[in-house]
N, C-alpha and C. Protein backbone atom coordinates (compact mmCIF):
# COMPACT_ATOMS: atom_id res chain seq x y z
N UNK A 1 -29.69 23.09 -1.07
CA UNK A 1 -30.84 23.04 -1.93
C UNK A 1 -31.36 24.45 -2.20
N UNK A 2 -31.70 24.37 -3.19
CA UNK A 2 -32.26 26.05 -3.96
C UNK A 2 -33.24 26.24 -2.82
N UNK A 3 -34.49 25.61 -2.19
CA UNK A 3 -35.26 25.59 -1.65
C UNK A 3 -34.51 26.62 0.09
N UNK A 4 -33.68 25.89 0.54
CA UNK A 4 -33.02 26.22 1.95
C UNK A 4 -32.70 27.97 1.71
N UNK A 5 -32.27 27.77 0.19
CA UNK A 5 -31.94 29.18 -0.01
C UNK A 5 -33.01 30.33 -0.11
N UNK A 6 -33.95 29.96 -0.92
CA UNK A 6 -35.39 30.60 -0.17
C UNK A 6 -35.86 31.05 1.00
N UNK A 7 -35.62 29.95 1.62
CA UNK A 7 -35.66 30.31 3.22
C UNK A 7 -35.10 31.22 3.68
N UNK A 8 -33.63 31.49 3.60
CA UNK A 8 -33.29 32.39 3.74
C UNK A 8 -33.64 33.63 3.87
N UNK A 9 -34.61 33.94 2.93
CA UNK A 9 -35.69 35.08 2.81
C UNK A 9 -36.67 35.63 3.99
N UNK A 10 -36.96 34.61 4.70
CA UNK A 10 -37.72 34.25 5.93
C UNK A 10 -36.74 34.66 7.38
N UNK A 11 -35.78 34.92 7.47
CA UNK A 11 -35.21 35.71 8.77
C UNK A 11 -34.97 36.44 9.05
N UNK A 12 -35.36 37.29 8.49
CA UNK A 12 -35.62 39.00 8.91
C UNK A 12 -37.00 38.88 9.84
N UNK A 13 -38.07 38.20 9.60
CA UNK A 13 -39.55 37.68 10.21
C UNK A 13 -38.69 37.02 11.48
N UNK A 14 -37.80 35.94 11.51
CA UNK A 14 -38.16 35.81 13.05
C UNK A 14 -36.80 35.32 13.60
N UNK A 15 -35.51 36.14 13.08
CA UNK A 15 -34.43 36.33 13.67
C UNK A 15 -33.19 35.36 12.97
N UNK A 16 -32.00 35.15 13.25
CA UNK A 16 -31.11 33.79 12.79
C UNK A 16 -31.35 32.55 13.51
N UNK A 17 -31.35 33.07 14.70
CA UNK A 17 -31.55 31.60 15.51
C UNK A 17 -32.73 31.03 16.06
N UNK A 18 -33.93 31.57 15.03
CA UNK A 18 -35.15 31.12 15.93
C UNK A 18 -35.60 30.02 14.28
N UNK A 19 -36.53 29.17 14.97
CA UNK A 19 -37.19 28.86 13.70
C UNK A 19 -38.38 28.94 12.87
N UNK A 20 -38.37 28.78 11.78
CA UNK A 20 -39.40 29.08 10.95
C UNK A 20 -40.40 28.40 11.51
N UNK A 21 -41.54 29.33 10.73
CA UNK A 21 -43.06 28.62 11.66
C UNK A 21 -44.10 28.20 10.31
N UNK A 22 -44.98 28.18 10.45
CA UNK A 22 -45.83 27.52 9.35
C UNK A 22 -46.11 28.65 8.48
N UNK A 23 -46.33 29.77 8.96
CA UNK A 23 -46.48 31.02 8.19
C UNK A 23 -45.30 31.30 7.24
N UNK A 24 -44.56 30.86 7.59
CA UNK A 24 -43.16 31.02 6.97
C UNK A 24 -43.02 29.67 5.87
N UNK A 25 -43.75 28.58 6.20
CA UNK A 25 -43.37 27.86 5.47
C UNK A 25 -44.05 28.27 3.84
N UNK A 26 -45.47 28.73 4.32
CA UNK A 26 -46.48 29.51 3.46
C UNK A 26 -46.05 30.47 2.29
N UNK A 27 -45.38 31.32 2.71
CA UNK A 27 -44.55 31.82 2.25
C UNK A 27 -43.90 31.85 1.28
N UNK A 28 -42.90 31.03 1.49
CA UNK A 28 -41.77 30.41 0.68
C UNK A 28 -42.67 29.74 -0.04
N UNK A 29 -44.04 28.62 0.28
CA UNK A 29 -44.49 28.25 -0.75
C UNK A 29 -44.79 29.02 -1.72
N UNK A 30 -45.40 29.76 -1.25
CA UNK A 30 -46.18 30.53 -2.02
C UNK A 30 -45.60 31.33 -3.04
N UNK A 31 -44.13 31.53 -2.62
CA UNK A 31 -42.86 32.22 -3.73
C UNK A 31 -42.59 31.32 -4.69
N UNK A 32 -42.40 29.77 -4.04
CA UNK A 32 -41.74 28.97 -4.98
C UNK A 32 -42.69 28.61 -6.18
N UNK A 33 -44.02 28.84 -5.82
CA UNK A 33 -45.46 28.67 -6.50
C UNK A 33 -45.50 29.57 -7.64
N UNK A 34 -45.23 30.92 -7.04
CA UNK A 34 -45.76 32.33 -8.25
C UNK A 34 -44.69 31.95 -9.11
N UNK A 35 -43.12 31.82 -9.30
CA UNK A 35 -42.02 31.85 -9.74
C UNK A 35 -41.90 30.89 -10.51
N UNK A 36 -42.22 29.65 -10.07
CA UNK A 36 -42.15 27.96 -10.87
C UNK A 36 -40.80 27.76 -10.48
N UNK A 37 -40.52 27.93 -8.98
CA UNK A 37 -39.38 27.35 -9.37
C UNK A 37 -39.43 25.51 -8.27
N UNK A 38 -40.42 25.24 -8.09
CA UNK A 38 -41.10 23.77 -7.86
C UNK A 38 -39.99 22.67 -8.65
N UNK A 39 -39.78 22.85 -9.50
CA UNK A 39 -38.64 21.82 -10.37
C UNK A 39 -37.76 21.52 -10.07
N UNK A 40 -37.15 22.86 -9.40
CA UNK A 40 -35.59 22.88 -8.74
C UNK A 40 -35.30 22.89 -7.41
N UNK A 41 -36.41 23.22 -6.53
CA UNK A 41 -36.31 23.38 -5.07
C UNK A 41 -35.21 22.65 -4.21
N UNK A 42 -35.54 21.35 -5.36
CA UNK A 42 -34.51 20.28 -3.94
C UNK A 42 -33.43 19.86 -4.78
N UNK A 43 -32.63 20.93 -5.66
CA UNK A 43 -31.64 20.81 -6.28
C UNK A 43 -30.87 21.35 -5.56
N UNK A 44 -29.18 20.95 -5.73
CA UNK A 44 -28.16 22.15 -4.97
C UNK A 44 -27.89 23.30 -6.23
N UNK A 45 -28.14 24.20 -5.30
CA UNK A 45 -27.95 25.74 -6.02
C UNK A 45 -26.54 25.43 -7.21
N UNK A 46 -25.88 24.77 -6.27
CA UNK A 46 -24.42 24.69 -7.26
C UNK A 46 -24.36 24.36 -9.06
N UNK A 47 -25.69 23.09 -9.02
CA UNK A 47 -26.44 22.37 -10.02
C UNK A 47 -26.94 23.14 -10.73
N UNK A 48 -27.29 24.20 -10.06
CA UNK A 48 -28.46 25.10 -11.31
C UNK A 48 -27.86 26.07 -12.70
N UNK A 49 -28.01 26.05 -13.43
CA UNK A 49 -28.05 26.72 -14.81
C UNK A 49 -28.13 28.08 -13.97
N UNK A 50 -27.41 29.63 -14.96
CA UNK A 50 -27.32 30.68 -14.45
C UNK A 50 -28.71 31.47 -14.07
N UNK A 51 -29.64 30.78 -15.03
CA UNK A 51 -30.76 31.48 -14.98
C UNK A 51 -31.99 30.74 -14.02
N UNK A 52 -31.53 29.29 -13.58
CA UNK A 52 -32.41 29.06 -12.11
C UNK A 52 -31.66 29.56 -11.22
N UNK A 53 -30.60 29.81 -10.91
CA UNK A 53 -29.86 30.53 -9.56
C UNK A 53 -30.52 31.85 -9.69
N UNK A 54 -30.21 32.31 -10.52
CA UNK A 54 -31.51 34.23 -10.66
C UNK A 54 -32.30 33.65 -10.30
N UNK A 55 -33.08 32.59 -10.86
CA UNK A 55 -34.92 32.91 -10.05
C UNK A 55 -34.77 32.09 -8.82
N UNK A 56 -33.92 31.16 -7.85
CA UNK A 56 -33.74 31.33 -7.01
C UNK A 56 -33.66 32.12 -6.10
N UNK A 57 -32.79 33.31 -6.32
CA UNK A 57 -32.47 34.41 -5.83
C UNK A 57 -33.65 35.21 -5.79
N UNK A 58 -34.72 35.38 -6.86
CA UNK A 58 -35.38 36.13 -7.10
C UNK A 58 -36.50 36.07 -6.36
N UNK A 59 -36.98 34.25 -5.97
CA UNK A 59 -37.80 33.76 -5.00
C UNK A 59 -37.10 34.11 -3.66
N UNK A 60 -36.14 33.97 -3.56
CA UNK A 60 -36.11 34.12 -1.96
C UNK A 60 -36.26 35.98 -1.44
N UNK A 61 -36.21 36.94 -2.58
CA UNK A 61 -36.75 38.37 -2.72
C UNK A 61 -38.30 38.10 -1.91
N UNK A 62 -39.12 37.23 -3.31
CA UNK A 62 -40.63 37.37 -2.99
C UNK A 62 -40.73 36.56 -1.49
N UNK A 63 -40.26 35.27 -1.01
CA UNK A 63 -40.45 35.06 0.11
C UNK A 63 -40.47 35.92 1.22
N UNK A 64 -39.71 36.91 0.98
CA UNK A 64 -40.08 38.10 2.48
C UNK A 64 -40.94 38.67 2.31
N UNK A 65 -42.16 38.63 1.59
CA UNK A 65 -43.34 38.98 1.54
C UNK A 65 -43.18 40.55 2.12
N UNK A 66 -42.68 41.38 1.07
CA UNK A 66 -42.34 43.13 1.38
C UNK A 66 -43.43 43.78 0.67
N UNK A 67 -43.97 44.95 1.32
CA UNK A 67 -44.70 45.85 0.42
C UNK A 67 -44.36 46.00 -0.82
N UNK A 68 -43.27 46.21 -0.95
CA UNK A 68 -42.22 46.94 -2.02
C UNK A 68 -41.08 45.93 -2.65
N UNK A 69 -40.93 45.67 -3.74
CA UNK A 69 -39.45 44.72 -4.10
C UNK A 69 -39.02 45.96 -5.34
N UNK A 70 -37.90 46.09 -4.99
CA UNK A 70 -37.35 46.95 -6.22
C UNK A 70 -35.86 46.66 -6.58
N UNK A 71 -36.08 46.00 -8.25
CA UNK A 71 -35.15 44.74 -8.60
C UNK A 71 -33.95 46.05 -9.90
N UNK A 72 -33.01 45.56 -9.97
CA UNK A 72 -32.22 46.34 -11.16
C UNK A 72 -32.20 44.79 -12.17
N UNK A 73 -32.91 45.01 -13.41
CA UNK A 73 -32.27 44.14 -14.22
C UNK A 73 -32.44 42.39 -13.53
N UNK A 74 -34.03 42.56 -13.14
CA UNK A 74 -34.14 40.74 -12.04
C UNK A 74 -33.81 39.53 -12.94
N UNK A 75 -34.03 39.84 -14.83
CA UNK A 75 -34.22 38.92 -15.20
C UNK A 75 -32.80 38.99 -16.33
N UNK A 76 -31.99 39.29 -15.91
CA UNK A 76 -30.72 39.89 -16.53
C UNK A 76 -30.55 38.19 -17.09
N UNK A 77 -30.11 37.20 -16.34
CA UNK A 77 -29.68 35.53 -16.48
C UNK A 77 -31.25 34.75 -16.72
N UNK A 78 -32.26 35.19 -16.81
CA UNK A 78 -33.11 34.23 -16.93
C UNK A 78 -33.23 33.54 -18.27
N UNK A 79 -33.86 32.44 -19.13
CA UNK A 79 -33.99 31.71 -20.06
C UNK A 79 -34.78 32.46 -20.67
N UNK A 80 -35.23 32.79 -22.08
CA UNK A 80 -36.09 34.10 -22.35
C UNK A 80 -37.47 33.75 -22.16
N UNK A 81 -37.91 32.44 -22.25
CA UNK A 81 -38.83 31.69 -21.82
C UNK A 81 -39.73 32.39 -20.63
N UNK A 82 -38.75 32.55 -19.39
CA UNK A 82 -38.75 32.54 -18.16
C UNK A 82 -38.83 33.77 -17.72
N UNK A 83 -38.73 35.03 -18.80
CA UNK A 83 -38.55 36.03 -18.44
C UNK A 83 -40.07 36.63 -18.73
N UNK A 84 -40.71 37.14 -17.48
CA UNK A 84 -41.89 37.73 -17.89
C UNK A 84 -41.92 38.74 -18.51
């Protein structure tokens, strides 16, 4: 699921083998929230059009909640719609 893949974003915070905590779940909400990508979360990545796999990818960036994100070209595959 696009969503699991988000997560992903979240283990640098608290290792491979430990698990996510509520702060973490926050997080990821809160990525999947700014982004819109709510539609697709519980899709398999495989399913997605080229330009929800980018903002997949792009959410699980904002999920590590970094000072700093510095993207080349983030919205290279997005729908033009979709592209801020």
């Amino acid at each position: 699921m696009a969503r699991e893949l988000v997560e992903q974003g979240r283990y640098a915070h608290v290792g491979p083998l430990s698990m996510l905590r509520k702060r973490d779940d926050e997080a990821i909400d809160r990525a999947i929230e700014l982004a819109g990508l709510g539609r697709f979360e519980h899709r398999d990545v495989d399913t997605l059009s080229g330009g929800e796999r980018q903002r997949a990818w792009f959410v699980l960036a904002l999920a590590q909640d970094t000072p700093l994100l510095v993207v080349g070209e983030p919205t290279i595959h997005l729908d033009v719609g979709a592209q801020w």
